[in-house]
PDB file of N, CA and C in Angstrom:
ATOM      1  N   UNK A   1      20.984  12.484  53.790  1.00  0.00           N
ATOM      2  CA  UNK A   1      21.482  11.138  53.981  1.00  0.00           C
ATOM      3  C   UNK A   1      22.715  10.953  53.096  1.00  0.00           C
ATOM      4  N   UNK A   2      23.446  10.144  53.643  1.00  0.00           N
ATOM      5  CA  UNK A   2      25.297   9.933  53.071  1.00  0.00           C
ATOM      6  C   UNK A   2      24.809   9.065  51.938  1.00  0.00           C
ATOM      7  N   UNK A   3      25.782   8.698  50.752  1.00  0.00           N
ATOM      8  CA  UNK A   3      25.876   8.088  49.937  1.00  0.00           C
ATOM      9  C   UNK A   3      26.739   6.804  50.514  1.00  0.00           C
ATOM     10  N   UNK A   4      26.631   5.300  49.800  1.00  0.00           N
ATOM     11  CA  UNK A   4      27.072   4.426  50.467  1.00  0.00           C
ATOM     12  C   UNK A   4      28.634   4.397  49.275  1.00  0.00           C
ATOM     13  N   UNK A   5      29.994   3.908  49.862  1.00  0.00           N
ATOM     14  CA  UNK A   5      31.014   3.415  49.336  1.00  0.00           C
ATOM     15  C   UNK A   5      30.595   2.264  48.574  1.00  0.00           C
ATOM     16  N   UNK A   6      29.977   1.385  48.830  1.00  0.00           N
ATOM     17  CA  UNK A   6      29.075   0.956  47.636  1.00  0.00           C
ATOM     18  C   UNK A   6      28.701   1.757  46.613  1.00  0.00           C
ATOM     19  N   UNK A   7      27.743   2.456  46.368  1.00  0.00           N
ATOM     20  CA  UNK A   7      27.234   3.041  45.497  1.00  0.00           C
ATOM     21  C   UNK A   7      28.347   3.678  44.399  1.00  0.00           C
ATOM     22  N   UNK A   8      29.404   3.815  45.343  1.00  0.00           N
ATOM     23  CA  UNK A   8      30.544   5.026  44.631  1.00  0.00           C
ATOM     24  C   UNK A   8      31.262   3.953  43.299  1.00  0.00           C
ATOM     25  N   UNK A   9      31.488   2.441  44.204  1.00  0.00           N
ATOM     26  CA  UNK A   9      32.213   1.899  43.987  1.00  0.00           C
ATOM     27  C   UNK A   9      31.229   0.943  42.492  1.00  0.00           C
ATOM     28  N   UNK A  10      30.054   0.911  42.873  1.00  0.00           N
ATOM     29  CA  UNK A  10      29.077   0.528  41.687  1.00  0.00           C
ATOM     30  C   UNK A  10      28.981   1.210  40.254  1.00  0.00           C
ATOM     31  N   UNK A  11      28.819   2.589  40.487  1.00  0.00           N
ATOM     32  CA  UNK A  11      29.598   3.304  39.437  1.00  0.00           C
ATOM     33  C   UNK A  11      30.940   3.516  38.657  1.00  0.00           C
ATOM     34  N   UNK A  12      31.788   3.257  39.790  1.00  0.00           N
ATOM     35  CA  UNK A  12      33.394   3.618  39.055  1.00  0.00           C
ATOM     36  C   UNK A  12      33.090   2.128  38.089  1.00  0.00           C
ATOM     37  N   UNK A  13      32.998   0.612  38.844  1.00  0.00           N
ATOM     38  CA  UNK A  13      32.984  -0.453  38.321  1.00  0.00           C
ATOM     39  C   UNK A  13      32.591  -0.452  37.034  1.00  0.00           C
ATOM     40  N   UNK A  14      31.093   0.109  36.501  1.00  0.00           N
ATOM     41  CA  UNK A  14      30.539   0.689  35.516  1.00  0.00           C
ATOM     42  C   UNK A  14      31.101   1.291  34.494  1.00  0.00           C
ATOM     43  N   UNK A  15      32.181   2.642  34.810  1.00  0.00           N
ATOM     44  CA  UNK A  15      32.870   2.802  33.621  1.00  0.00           C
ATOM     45  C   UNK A  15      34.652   2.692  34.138  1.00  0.00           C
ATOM     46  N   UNK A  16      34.567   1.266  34.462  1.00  0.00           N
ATOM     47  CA  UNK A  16      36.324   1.585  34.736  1.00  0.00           C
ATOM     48  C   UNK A  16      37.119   1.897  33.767  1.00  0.00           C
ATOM     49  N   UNK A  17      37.028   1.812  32.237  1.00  0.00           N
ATOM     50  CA  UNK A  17      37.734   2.460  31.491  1.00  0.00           C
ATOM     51  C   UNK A  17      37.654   3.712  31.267  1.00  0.00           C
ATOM     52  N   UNK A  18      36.920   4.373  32.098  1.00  0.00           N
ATOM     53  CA  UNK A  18      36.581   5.631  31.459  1.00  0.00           C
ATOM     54  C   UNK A  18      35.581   6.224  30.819  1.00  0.00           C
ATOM     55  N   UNK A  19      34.607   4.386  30.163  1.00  0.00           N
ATOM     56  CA  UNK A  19      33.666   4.680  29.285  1.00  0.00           C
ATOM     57  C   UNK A  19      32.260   6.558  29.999  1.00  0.00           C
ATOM     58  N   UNK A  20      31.968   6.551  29.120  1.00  0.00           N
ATOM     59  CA  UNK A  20      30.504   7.355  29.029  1.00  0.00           C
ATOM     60  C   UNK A  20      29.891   7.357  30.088  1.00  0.00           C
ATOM     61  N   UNK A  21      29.209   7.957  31.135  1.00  0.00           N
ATOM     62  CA  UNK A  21      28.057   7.226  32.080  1.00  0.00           C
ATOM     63  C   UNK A  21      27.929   8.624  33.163  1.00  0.00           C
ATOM     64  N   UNK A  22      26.998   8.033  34.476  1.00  0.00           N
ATOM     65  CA  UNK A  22      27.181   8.885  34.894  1.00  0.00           C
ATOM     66  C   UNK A  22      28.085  10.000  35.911  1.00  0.00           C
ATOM     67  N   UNK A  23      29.205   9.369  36.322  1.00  0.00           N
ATOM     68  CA  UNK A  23      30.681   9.477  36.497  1.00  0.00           C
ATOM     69  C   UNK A  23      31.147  10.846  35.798  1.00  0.00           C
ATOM     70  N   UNK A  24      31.342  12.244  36.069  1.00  0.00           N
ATOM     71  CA  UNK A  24      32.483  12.537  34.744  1.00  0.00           C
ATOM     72  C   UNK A  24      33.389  12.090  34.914  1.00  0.00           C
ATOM     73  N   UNK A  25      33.981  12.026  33.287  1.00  0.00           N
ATOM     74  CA  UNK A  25      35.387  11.490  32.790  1.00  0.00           C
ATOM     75  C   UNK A  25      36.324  11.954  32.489  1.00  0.00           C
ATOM     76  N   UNK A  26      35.805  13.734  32.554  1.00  0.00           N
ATOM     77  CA  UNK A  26      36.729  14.264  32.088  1.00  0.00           C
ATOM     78  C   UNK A  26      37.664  15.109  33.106  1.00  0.00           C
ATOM     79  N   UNK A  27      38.250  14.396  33.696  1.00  0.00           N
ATOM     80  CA  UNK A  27      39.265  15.047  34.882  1.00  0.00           C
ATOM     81  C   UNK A  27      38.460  15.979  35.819  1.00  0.00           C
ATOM     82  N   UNK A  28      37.622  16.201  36.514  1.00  0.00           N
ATOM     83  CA  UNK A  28      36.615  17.086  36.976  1.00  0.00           C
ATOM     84  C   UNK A  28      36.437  15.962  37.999  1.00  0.00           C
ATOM     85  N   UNK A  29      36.079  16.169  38.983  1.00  0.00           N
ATOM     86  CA  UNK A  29      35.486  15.877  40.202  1.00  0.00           C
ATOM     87  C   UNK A  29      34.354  15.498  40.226  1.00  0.00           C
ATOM     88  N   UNK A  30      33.881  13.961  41.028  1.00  0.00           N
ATOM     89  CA  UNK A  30      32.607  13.841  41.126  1.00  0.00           C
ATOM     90  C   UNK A  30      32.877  13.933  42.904  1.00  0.00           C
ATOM     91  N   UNK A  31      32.080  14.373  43.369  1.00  0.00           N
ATOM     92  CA  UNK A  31      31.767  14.785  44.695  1.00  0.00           C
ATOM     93  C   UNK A  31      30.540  13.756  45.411  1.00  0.00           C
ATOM     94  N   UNK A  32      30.994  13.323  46.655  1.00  0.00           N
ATOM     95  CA  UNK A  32      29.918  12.548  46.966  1.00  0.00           C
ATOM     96  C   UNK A  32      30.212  12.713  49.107  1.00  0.00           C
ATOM     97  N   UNK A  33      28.840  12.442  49.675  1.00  0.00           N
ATOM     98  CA  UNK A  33      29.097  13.023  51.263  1.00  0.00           C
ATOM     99  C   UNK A  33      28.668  11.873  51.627  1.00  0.00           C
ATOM    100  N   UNK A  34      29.740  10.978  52.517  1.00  0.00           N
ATOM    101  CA  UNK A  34      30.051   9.177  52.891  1.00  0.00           C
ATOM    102  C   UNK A  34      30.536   9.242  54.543  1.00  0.00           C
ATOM    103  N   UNK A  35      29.266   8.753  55.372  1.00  0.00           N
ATOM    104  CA  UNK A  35      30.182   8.907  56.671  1.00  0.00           C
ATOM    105  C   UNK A  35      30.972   7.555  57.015  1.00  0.00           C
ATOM    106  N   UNK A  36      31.901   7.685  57.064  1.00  0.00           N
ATOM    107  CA  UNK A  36      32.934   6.573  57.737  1.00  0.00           C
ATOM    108  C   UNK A  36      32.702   5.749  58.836  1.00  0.00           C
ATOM    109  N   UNK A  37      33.115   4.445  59.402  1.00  0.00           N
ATOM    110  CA  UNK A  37      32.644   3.494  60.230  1.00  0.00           C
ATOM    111  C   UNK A  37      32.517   4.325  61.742  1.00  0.00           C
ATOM    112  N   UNK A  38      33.234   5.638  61.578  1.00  0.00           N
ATOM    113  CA  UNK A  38      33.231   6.366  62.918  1.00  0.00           C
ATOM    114  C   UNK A  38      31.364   7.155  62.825  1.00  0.00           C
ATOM    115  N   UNK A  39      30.737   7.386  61.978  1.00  0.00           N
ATOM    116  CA  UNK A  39      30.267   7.912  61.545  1.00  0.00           C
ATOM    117  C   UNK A  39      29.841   9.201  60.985  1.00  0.00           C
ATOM    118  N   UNK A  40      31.790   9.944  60.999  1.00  0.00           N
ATOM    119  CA  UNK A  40      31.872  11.449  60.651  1.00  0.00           C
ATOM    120  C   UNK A  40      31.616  11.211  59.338  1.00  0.00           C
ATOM    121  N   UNK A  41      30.884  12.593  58.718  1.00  0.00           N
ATOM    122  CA  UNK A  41      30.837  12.601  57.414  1.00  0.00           C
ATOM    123  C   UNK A  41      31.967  13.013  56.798  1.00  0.00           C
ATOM    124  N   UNK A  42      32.094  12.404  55.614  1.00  0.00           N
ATOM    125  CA  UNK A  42      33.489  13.153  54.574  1.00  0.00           C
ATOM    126  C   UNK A  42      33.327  13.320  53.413  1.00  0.00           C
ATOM    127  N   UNK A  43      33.863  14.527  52.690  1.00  0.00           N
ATOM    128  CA  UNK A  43      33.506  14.535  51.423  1.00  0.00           C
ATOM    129  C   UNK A  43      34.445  13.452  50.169  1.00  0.00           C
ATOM    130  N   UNK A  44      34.166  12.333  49.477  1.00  0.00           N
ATOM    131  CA  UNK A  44      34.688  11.789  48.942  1.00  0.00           C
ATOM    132  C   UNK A  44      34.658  12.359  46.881  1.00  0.00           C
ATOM    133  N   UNK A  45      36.338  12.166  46.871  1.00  0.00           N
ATOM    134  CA  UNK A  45      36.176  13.196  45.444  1.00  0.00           C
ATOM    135  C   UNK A  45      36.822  12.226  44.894  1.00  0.00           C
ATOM    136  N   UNK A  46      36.120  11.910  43.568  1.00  0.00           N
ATOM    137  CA  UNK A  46      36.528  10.727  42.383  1.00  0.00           C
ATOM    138  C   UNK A  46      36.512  10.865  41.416  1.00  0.00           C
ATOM    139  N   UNK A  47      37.583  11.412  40.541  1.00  0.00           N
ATOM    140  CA  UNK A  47      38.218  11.825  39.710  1.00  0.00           C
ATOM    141  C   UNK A  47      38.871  10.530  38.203  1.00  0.00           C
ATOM    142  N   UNK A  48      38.596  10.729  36.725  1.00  0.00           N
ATOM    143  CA  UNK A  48      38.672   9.926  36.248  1.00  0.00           C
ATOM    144  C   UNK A  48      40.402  10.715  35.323  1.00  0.00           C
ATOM    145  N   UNK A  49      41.409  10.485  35.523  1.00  0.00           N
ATOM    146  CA  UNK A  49      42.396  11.449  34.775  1.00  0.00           C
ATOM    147  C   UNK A  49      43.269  10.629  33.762  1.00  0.00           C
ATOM    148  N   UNK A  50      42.836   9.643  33.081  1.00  0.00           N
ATOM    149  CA  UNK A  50      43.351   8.891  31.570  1.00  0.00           C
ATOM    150  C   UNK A  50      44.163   7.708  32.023  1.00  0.00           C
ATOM    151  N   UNK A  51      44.406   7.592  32.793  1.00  0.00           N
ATOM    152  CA  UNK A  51      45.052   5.952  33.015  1.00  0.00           C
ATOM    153  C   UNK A  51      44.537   5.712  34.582  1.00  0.00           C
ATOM    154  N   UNK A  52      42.757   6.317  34.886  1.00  0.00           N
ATOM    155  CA  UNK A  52      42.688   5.371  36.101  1.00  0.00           C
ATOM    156  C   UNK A  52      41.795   6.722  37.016  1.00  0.00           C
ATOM    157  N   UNK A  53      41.245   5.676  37.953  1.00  0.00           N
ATOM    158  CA  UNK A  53      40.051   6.340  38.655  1.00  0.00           C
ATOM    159  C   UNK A  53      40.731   6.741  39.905  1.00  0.00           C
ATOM    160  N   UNK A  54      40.726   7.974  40.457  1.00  0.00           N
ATOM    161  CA  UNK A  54      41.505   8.252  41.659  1.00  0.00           C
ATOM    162  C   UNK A  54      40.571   8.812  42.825  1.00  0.00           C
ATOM    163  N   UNK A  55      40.588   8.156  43.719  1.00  0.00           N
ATOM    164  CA  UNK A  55      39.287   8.680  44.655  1.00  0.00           C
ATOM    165  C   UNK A  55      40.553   9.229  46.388  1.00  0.00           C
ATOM    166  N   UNK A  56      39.843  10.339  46.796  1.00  0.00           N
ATOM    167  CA  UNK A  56      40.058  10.758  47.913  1.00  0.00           C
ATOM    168  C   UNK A  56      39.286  11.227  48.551  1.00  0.00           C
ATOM    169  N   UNK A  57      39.078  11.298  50.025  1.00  0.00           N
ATOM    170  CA  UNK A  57      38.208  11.825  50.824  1.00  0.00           C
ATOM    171  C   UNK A  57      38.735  12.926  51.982  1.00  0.00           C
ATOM    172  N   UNK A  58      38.332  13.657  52.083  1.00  0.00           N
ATOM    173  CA  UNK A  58      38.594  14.732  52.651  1.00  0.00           C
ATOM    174  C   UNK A  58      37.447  15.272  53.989  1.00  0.00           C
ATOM    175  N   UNK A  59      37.686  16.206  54.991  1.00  0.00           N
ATOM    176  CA  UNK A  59      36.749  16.385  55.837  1.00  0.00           C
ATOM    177  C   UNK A  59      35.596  17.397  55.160  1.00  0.00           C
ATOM    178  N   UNK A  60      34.532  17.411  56.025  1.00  0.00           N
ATOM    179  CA  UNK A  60      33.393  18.349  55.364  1.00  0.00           C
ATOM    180  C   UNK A  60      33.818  19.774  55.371  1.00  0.00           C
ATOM    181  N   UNK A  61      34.466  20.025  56.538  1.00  0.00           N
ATOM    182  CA  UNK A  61      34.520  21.374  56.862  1.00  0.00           C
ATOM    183  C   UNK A  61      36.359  21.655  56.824  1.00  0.00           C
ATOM    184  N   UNK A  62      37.195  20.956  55.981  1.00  0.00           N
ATOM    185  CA  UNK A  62      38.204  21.187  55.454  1.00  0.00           C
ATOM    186  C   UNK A  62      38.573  22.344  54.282  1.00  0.00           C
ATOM    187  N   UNK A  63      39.673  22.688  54.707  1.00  0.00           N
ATOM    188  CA  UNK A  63      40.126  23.777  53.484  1.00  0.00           C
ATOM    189  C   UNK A  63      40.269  23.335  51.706  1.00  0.00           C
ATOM    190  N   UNK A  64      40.146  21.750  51.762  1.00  0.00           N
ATOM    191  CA  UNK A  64      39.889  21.922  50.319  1.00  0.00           C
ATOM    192  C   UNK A  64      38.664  22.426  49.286  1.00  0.00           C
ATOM    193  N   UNK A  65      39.604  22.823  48.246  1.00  0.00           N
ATOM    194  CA  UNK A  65      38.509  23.601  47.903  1.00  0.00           C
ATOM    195  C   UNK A  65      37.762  22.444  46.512  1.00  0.00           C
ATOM    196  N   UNK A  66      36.950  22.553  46.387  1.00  0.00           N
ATOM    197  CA  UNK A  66      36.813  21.645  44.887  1.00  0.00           C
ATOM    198  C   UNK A  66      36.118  23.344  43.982  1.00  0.00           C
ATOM    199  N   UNK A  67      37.026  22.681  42.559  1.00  0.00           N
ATOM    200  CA  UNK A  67      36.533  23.425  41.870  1.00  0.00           C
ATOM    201  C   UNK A  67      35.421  23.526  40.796  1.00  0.00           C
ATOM    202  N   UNK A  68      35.102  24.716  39.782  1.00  0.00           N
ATOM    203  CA  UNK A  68      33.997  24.569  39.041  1.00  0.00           C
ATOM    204  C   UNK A  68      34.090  23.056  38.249  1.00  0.00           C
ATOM    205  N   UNK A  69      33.495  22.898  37.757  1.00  0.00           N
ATOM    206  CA  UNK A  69      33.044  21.733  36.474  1.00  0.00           C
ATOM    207  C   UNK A  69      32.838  20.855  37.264  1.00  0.00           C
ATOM    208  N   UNK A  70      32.688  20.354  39.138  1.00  0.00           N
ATOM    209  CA  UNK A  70      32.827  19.044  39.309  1.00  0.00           C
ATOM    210  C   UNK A  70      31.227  19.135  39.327  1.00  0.00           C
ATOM    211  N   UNK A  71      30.469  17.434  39.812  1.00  0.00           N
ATOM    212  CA  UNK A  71      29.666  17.168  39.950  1.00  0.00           C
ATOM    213  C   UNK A  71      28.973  16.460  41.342  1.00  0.00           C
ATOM    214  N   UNK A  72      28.093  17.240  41.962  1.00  0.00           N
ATOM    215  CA  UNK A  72      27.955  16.695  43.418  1.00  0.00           C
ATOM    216  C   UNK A  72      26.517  15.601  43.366  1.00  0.00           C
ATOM    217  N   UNK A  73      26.912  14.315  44.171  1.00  0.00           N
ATOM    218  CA  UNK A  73      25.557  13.627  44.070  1.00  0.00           C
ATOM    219  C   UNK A  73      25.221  13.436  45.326  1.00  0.00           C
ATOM    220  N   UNK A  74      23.758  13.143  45.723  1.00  0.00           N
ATOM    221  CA  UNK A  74      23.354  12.753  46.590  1.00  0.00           C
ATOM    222  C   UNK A  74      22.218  11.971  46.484  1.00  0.00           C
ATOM    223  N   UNK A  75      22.209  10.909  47.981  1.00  0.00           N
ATOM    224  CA  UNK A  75      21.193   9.874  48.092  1.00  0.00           C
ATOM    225  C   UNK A  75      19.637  10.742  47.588  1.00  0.00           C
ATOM    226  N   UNK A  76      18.969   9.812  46.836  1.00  0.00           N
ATOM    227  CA  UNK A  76      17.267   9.883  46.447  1.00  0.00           C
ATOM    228  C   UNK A  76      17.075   9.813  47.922  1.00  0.00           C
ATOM    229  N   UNK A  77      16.088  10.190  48.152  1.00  0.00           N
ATOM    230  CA  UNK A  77      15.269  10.044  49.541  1.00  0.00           C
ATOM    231  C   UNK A  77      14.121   9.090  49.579  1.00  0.00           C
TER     232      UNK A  77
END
């Protein structure tokens, strides 16, 4: 099951400065799988890099690559 843009957006809110939590902060990728109003899934990557939270989403089966250190979440069941 997808994670909601809510949820993503409940967290960043949480540490918008950057603070501590469960977010990394340290330039690393948090990874999250959000299907869009079409209902394709996409991988959404949200990144915290010192002046600000930068989120992009990308396709599942796209050539980007994410690298080591990020962190992938998914819905509790």
């Amino acid at each position: 099951m997808a994670v909601e843009l809510a949820d993503i957006f409940s967290l960043m809110k949480k540490q918008r400065n950057g603070e501590s939590g469960v977010l990394l902060n340290n330039g690393y990728t948090n990874i999250f799988y959000v299907c869009n109003s079409a209902g394709v899934l996409r991988a959404v990557g949200v990144s915290w890099l010192g002046d600000g939270c930068y989120v992009r989403a990308h396709p599942v089966d796209g050539p980007y690559p994410w690298h080591d250190g990020g962190r992938v979440f998914s819905r509790n069941s």
